[in-house]
N, C-alpha and C. Protein backbone atom coordinates (compact mmCIF):
# COMPACT_ATOMS: atom_id res chain seq x y z
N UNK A 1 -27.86 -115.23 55.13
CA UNK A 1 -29.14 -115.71 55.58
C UNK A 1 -29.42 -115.14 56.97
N UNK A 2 -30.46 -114.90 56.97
CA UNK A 2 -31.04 -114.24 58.41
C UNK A 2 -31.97 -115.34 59.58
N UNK A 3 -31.28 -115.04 60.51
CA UNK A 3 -32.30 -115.93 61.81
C UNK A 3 -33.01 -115.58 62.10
N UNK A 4 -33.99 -115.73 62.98
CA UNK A 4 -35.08 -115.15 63.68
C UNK A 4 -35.39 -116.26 65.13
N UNK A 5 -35.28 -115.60 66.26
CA UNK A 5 -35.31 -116.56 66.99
C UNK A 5 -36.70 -116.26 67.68
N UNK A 6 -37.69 -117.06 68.35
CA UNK A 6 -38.73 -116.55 68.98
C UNK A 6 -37.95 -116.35 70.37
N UNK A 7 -38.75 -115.08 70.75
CA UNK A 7 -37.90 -114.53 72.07
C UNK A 7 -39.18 -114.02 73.08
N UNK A 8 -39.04 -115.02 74.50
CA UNK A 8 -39.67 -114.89 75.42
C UNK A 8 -39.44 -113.39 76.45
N UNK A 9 -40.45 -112.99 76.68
CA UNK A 9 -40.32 -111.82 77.58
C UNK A 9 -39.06 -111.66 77.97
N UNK A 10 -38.98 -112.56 79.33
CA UNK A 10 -38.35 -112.81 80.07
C UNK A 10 -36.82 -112.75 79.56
N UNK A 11 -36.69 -113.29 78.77
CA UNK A 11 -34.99 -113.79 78.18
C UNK A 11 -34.40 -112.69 77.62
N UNK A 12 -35.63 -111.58 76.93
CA UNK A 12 -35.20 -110.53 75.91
C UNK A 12 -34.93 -109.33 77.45
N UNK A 13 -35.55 -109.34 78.27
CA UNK A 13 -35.23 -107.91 78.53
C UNK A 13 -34.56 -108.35 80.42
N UNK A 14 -34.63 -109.52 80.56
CA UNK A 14 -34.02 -110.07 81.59
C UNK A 14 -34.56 -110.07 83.00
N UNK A 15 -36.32 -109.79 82.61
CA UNK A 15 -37.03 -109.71 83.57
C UNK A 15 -38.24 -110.04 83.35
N UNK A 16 -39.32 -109.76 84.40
CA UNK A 16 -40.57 -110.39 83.39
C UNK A 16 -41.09 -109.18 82.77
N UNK A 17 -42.35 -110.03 82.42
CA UNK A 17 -42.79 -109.01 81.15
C UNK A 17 -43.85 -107.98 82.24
N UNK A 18 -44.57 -108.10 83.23
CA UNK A 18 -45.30 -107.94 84.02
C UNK A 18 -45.20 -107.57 85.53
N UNK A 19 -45.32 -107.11 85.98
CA UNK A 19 -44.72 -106.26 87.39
C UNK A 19 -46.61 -105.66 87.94
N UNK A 20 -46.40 -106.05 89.57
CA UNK A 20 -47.16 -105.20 90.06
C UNK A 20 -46.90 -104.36 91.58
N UNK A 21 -47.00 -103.16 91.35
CA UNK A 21 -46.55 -102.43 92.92
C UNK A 21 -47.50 -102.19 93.22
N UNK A 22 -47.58 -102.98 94.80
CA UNK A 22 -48.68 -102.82 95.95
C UNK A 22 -47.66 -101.53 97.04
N UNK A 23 -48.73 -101.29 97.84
CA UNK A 23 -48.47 -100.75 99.13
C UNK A 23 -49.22 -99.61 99.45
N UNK A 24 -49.35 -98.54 100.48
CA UNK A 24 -50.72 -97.50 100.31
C UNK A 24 -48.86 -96.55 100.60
N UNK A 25 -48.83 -95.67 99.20
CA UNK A 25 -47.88 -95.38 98.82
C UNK A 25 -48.45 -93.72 98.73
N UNK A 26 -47.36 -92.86 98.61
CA UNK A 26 -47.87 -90.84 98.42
C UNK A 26 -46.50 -90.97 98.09
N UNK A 27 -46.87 -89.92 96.78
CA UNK A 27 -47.61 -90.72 96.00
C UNK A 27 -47.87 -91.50 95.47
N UNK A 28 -49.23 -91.83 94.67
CA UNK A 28 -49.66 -93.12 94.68
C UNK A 28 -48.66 -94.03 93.23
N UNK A 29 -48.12 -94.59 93.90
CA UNK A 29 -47.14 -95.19 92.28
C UNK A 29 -47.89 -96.96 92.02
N UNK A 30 -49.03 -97.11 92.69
CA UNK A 30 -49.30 -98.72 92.55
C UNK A 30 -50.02 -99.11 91.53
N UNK A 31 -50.03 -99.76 90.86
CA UNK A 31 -50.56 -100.59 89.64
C UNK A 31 -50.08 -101.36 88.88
N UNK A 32 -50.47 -101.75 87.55
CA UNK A 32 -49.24 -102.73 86.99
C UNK A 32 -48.66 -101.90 86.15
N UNK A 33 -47.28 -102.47 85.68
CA UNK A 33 -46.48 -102.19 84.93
C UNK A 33 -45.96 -103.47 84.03
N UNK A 34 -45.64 -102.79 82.72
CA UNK A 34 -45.28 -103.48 81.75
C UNK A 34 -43.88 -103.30 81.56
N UNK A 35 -42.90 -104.24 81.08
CA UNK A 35 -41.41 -103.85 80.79
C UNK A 35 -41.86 -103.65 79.38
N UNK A 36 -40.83 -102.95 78.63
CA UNK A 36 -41.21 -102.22 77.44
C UNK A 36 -39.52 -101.47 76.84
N UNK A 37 -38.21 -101.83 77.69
CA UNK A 37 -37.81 -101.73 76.39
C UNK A 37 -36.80 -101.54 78.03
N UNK A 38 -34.91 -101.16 77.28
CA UNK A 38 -33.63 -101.63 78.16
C UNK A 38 -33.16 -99.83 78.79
N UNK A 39 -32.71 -100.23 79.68
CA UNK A 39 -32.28 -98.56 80.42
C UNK A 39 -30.87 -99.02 81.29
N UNK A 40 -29.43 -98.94 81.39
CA UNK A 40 -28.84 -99.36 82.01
C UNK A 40 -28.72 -100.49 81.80
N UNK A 41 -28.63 -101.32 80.67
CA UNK A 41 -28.81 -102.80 80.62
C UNK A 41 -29.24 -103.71 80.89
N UNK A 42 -30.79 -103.05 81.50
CA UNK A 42 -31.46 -104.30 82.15
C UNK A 42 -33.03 -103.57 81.34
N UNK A 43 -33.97 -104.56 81.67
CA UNK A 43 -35.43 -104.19 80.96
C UNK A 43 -35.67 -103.08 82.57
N UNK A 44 -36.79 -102.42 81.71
CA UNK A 44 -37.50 -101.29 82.36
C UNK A 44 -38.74 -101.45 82.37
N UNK A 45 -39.62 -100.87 83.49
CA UNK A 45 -40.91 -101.29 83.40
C UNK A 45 -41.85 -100.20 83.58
N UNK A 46 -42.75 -99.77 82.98
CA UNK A 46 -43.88 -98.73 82.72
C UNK A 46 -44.96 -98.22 83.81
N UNK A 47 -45.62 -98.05 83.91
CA UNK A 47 -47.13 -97.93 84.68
C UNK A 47 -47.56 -97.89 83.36
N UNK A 48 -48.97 -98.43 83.49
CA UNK A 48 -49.74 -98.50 82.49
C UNK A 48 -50.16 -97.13 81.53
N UNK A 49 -50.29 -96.03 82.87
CA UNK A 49 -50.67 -94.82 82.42
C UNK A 49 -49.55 -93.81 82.27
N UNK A 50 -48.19 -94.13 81.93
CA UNK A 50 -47.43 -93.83 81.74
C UNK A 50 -46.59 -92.62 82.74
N UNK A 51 -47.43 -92.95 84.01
CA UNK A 51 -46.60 -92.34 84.71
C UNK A 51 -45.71 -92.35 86.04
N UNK A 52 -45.36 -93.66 86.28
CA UNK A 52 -44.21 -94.51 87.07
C UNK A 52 -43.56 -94.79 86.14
N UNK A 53 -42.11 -95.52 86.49
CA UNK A 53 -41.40 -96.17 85.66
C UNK A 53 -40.84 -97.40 86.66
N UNK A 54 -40.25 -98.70 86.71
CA UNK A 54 -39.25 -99.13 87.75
C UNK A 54 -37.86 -99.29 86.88
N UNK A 55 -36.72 -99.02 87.51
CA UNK A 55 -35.80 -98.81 86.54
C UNK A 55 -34.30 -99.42 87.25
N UNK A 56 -33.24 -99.77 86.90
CA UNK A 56 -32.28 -100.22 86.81
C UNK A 56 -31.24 -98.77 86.97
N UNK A 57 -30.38 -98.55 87.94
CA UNK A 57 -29.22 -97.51 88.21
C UNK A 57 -27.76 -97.86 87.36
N UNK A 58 -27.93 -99.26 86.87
CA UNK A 58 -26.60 -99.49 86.06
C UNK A 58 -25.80 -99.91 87.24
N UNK A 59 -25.88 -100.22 88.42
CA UNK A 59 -24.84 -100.45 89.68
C UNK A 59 -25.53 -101.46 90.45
N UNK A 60 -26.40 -101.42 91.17
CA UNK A 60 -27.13 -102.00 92.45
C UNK A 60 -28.30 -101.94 93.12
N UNK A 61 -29.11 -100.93 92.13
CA UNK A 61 -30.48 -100.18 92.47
C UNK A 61 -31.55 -100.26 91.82
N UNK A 62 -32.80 -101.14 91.81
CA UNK A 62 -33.83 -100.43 91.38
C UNK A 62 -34.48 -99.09 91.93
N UNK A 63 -35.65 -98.57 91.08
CA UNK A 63 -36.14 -97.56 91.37
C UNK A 63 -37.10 -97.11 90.64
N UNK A 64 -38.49 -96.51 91.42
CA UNK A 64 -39.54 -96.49 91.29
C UNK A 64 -39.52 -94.55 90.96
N UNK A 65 -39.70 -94.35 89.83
CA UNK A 65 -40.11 -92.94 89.84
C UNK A 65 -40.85 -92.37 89.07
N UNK A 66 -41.15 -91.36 88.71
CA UNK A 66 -41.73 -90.75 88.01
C UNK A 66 -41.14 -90.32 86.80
N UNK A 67 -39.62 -90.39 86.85
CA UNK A 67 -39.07 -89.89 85.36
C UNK A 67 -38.22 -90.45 84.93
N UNK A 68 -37.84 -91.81 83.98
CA UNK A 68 -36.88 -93.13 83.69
C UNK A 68 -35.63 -92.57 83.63
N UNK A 69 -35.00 -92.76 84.87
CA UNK A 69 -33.48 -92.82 85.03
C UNK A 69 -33.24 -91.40 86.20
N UNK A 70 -34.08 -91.05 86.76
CA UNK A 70 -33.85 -89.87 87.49
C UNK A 70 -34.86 -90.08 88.85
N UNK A 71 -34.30 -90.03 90.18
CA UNK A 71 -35.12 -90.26 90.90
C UNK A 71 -36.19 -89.22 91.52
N UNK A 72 -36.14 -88.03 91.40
CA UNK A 72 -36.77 -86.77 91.67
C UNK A 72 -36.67 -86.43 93.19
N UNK A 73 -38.01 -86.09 93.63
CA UNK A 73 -38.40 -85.52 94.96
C UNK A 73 -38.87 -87.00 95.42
N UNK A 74 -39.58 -87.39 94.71
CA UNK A 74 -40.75 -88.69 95.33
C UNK A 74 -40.29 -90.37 94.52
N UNK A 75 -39.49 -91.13 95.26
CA UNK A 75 -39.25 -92.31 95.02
C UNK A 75 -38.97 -93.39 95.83
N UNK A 76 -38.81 -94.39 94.97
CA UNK A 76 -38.84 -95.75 96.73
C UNK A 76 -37.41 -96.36 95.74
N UNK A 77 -36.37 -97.20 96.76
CA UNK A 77 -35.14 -98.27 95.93
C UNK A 77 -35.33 -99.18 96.44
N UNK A 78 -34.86 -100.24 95.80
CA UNK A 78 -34.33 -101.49 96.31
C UNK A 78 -32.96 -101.95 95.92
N UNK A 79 -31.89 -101.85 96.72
CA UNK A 79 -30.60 -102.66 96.97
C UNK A 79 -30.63 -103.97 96.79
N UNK A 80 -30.60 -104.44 95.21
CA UNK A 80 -30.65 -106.13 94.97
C UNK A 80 -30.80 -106.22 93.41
N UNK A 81 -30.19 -107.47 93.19
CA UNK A 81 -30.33 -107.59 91.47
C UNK A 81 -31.53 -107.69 91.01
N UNK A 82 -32.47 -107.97 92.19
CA UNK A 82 -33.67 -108.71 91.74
C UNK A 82 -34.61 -107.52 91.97
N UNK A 83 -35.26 -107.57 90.96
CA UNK A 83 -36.27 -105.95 91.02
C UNK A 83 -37.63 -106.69 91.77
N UNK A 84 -37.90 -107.51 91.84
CA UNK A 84 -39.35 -108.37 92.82
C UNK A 84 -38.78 -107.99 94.37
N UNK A 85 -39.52 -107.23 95.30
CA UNK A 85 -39.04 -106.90 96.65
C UNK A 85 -39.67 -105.67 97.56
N UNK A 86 -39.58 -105.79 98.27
CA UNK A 86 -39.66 -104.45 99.10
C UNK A 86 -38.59 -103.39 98.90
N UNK A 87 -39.20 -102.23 98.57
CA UNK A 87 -38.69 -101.25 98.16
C UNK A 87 -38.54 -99.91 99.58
N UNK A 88 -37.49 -99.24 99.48
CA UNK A 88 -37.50 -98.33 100.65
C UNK A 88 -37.65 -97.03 100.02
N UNK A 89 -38.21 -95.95 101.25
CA UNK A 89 -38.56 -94.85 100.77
C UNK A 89 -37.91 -93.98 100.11
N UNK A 90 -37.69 -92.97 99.46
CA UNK A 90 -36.74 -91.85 98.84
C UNK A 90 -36.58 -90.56 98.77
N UNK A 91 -36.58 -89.72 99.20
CA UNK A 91 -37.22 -88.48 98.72
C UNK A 91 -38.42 -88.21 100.02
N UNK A 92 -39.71 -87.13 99.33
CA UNK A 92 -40.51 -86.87 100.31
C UNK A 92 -41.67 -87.87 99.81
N UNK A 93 -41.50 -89.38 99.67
CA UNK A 93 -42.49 -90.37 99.05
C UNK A 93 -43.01 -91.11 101.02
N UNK A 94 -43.78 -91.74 100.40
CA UNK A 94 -44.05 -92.10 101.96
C UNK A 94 -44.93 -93.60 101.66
N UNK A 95 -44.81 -94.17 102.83
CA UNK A 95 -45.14 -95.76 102.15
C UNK A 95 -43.78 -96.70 101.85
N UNK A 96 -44.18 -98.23 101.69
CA UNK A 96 -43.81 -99.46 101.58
C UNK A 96 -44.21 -100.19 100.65
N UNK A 97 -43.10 -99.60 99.33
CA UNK A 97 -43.67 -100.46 98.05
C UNK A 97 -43.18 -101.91 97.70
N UNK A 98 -44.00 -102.67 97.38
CA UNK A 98 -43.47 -103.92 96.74
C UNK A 98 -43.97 -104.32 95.55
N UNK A 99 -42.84 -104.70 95.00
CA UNK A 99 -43.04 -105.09 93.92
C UNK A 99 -42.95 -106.60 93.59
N UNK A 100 -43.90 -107.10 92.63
CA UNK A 100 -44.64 -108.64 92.70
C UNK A 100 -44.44 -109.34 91.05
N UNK A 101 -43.78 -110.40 90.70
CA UNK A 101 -44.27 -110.76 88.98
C UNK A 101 -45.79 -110.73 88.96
N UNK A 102 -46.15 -110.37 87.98
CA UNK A 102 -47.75 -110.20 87.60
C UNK A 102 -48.27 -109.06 87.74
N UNK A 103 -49.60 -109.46 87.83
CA UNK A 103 -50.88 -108.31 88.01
C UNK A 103 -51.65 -108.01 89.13
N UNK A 104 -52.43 -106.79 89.39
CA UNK A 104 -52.90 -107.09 90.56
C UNK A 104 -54.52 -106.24 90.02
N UNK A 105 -55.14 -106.56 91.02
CA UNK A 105 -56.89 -106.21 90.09
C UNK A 105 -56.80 -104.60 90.63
């Protein structure tokens, strides 16, 4: 016999379902993001237009980039389990990103 459990955002990918990065950022990585599926064992989260990602290092790091699991030329981290935070610069990126549960207009 088979289960089926209803499974909340949150519980399935261990974060929320919804993410928004503010800050006046180069480049521009701010908008919302959706989590959408696991990278390093934790959920991962999108830009809408598919071209940010925020992502999990498997160690101690989020990270904001342009290509899921690789930080490039242009990215911001945060040192913490918790991907909601101020993020520091990386690369030749410039700006003070934070990242927020939810949406932003």
């Amino acid at each position: 016999m088979q289960h089926t459990f209803p499974c909340r955002p949150f519980c399935c990918w261990g974060i929320a379902s919804r993410h928004a990065v503010t800050g006046t950022l180069v480049p521009d990585a701010t908008c919302n993001y959706t989590t959408v599926g696991w990278h390093n064992g934790k959920g991962y989260a999108r830009r809408a237009d598919g071209a940010y990602y925020i992502w999990w290092d498997g160690i101690d790091t989020w990270t904001i980039s342009a290509v899921l699991g690789v930080q490039g030329t242009d990215y911001w981290t945060r040192t913490d389990p918790d991907i909601n935070g101020v993020y520091v610069i990386g690369g030749t990126a410039t700006g003070e990103a934070t990242v927020a549960v939810g949406t932003h207009p």
